[in-house]
Protein backbone atom coordinates (compact mmCIF):
# COMPACT_ATOMS: atom_id res chain seq x y z
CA UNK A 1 0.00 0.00 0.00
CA UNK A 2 2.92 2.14 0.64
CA UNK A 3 4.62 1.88 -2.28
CA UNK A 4 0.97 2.10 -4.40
CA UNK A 5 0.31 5.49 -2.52
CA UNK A 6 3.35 6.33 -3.83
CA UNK A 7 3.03 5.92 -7.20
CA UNK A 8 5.76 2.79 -7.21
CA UNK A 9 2.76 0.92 -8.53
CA UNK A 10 5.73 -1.73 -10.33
CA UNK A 11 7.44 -2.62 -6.55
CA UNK A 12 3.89 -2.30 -4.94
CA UNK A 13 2.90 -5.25 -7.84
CA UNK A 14 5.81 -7.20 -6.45
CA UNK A 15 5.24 -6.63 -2.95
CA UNK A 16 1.65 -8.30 -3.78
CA UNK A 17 2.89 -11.30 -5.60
CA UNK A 18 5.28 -11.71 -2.94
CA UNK A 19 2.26 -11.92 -0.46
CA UNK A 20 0.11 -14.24 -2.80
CA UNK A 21 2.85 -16.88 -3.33
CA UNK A 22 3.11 -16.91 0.82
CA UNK A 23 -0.15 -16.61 2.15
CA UNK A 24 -1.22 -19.37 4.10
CA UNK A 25 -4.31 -18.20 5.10
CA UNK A 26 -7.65 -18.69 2.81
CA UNK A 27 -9.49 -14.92 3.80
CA UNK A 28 -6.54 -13.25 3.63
CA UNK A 29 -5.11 -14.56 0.34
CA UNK A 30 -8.69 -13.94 -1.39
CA UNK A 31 -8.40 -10.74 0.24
CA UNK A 32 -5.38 -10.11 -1.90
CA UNK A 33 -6.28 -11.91 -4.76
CA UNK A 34 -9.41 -9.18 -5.51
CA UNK A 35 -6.76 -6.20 -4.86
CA UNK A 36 -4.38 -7.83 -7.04
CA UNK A 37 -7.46 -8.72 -9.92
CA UNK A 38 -8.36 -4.33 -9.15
CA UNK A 39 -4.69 -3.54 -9.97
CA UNK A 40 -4.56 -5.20 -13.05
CA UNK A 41 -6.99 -3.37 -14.66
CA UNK A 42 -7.43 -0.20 -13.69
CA UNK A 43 -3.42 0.54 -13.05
CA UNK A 44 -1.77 -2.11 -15.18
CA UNK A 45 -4.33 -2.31 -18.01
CA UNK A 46 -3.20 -6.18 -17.58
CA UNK A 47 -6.66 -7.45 -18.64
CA UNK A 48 -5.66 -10.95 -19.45
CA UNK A 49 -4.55 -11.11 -15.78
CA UNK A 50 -7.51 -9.36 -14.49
CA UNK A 51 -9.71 -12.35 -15.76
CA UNK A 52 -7.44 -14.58 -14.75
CA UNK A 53 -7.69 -14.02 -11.22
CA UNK A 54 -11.27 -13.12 -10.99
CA UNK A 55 -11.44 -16.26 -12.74
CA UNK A 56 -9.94 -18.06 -9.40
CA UNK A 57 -11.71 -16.09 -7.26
CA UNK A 58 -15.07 -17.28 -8.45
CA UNK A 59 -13.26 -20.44 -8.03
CA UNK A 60 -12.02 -20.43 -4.86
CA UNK A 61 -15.63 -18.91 -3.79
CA UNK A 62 -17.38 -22.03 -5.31
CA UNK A 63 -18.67 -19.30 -7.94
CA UNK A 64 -19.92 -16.66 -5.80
CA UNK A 65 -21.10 -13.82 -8.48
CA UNK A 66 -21.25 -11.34 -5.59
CA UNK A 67 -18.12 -11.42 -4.87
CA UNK A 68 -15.93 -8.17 -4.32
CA UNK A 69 -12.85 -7.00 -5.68
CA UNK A 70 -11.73 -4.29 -3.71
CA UNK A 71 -15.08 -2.62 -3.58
CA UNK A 72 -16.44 -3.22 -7.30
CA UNK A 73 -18.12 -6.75 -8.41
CA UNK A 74 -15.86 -8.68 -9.83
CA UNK A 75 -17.65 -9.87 -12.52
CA UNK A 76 -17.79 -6.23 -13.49
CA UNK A 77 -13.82 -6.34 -13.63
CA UNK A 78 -14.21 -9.16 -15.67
CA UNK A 79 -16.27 -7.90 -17.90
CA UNK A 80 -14.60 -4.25 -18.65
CA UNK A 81 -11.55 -6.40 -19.10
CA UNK A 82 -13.32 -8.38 -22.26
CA UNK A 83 -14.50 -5.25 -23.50
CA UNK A 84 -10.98 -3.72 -23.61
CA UNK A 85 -10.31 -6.94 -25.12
CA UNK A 86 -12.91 -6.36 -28.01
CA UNK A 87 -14.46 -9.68 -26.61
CA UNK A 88 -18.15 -7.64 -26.87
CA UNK A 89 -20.30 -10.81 -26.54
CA UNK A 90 -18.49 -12.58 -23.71
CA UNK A 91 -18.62 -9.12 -21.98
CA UNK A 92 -22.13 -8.91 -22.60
CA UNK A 93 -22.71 -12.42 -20.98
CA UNK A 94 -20.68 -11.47 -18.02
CA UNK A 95 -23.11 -8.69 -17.42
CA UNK A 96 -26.00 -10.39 -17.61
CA UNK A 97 -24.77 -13.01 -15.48
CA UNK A 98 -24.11 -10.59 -12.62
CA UNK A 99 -27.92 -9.03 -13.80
CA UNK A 100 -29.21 -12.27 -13.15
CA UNK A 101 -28.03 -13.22 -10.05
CA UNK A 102 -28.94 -9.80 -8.31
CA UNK A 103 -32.62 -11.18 -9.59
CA UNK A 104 -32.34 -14.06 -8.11
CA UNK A 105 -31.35 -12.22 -4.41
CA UNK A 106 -33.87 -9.81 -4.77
CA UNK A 107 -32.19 -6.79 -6.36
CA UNK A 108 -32.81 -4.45 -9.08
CA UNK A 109 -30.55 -6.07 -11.74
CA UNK A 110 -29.85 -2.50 -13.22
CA UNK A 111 -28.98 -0.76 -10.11
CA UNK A 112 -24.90 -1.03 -10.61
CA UNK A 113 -24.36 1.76 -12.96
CA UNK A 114 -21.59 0.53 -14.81
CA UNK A 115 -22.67 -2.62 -15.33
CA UNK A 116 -25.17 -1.27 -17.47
CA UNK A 117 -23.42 1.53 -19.00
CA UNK A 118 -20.63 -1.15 -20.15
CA UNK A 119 -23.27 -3.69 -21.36
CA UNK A 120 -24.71 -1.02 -23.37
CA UNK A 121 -21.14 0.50 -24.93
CA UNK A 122 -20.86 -3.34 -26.01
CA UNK A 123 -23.91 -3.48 -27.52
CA UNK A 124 -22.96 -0.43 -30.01
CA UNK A 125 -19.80 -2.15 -30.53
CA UNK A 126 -21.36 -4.76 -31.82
CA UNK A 127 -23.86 -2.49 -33.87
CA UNK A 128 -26.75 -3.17 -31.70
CA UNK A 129 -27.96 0.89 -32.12
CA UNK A 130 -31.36 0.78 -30.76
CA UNK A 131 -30.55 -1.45 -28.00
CA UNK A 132 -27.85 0.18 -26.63
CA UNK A 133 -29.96 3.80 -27.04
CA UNK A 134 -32.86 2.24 -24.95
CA UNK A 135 -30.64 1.09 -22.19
CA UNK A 136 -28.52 4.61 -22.16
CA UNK A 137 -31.72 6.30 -22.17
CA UNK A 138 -33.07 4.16 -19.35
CA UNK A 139 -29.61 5.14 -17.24
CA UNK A 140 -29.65 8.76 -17.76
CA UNK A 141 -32.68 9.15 -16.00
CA UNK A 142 -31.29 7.74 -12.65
CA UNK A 143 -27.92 8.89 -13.50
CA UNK A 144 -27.28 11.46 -15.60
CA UNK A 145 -24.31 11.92 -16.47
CA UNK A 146 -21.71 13.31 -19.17
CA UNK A 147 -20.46 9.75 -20.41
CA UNK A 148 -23.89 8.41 -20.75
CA UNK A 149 -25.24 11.03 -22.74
CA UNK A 150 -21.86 11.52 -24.71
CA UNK A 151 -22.30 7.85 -25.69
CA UNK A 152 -26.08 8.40 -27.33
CA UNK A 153 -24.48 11.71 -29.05
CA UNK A 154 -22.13 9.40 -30.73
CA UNK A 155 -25.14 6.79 -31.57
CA UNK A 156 -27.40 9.06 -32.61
CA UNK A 157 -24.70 10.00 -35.06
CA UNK A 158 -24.36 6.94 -36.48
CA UNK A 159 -27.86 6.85 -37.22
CA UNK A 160 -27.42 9.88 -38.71
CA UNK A 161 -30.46 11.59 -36.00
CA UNK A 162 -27.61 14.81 -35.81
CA UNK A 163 -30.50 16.79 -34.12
CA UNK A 164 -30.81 14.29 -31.49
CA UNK A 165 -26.89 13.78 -31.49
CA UNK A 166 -26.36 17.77 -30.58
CA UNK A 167 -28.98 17.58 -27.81
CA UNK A 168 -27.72 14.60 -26.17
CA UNK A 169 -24.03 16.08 -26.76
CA UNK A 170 -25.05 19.72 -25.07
CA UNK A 171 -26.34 17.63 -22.01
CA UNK A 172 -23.08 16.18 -22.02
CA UNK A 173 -21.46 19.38 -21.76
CA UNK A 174 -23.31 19.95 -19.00
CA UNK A 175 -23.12 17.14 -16.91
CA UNK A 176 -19.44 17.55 -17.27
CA UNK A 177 -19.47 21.25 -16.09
CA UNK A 178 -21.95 20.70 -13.54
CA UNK A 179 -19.63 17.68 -12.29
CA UNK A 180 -22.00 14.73 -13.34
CA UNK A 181 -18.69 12.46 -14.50
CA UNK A 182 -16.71 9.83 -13.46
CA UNK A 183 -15.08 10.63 -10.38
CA UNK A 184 -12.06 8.15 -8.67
CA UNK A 185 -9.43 9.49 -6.57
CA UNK A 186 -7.29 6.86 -7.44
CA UNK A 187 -7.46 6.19 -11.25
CA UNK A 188 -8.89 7.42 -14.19
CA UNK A 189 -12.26 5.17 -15.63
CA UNK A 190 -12.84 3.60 -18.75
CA UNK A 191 -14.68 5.88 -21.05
CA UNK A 192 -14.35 9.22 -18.86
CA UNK A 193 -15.52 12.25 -21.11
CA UNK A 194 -13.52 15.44 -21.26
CA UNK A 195 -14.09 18.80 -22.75
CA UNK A 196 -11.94 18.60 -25.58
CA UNK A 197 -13.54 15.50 -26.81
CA UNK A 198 -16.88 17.26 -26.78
CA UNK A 199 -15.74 19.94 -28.63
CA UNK A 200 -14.45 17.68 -31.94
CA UNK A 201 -17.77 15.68 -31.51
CA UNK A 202 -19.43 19.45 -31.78
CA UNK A 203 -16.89 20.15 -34.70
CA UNK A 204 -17.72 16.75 -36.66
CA UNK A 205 -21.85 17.42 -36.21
CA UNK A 206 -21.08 20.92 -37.54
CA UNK A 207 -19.81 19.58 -40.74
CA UNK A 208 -22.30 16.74 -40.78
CA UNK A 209 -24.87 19.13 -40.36
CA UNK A 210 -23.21 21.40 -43.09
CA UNK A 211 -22.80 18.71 -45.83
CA UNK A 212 -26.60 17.57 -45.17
CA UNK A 213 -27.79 21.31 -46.17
């Protein structure tokens, strides 16, 4: 922890292999093993490792899909680690197996925000427009934020809706100045929105909306 506070984040790795290779007992090694699975993705961007060891977690947990990595579910790890990976459809199963077991405890299987904004980013990777819009549009009324309406700008531009893609992009630069964004003290999320990217979005919709006149 020391040496991650201190931005050594390449000893502090070390330091946490060390303790993985010597743990001898279960809680505490599992207990590492989700910090270690955190790491790798949002500090290493070592996403074949972060599946990996979510991958023995749910092991070692006889498949517990509520299990916690340092906070965050660890099937969403897993799944914003496939994504990164361009593996859309395994993502998307990933999600909805985390969706389905909140179901089956009694939970409101779109209450974890980024479980469904990811789920929907993989869904227009893989083309599925209207889908994706529905379940953006869904979010942004319990969460409105810059990324989520960001995301439908860029949708709504490839269905060529520009009129739709300006609105959604203006409540984007909104959220963003009003300070409804990702916020981690630690690391800097997938998919964050910043200003300038707003402003070539707003740039490329002026000359879409040029050539169309």
């Amino acid at each position: 922890y020391s040496y991650k506070k201190a931005g050594e984040h390449e000893k502090a790795m070390k330091m946490l292999n060390l303790a993985l290779k010597t743990d001898s007992d279960s809680s505490t090694h599992l207990k590492n093993l989700d910090y270690a699975a955190w790491n790798y993705l949002y500090f290493y961007r070592d996403y074949d490792n972060t599946i990996k060891t979510v991958n023995k977690i749910l092991e070692l947990t006889q498949n517990d899909l509520s299990i916690s990595c340092h906070g965050e579910s660890c099937l969403l790890l897993k799944g914003q680690a496939l994504y990164r990976l361009e593996k859309y459809e395994e993502a998307i199963g990933i999600f909805n197996s985390y969706q389905q077991n909140e179901i089956e405890l009694g939970f409101d299987p779109q209450a974890n925000f980024y479980v469904v904004f990811y789920k929907a980013i993989c869904m227009s990777q893989l083309n599925q427009l209207d889908a994706a819009i529905s379940r953006f549009l869904d979010l942004i009324k319990k969460h409105p934020s810059a990324e989520v309406s960001y995301q439908l700008a860029q949708l709504y531009y490839k269905k060529s809706d520009f009129e739709s893609s300006k609105t959604q992009l203006l409540e984007a630069e909104k959220a963003l100045a009003e300070g409804f964004t990702f916020k981690e003290p630690y690391f800097e999320r997938f998919d964050k929105v910043f200003n300038y990217q707003i402003e070539d979005m707003k740039r490329k919709l002026d000359s879409s909306s040029n050539f169309e006149q």
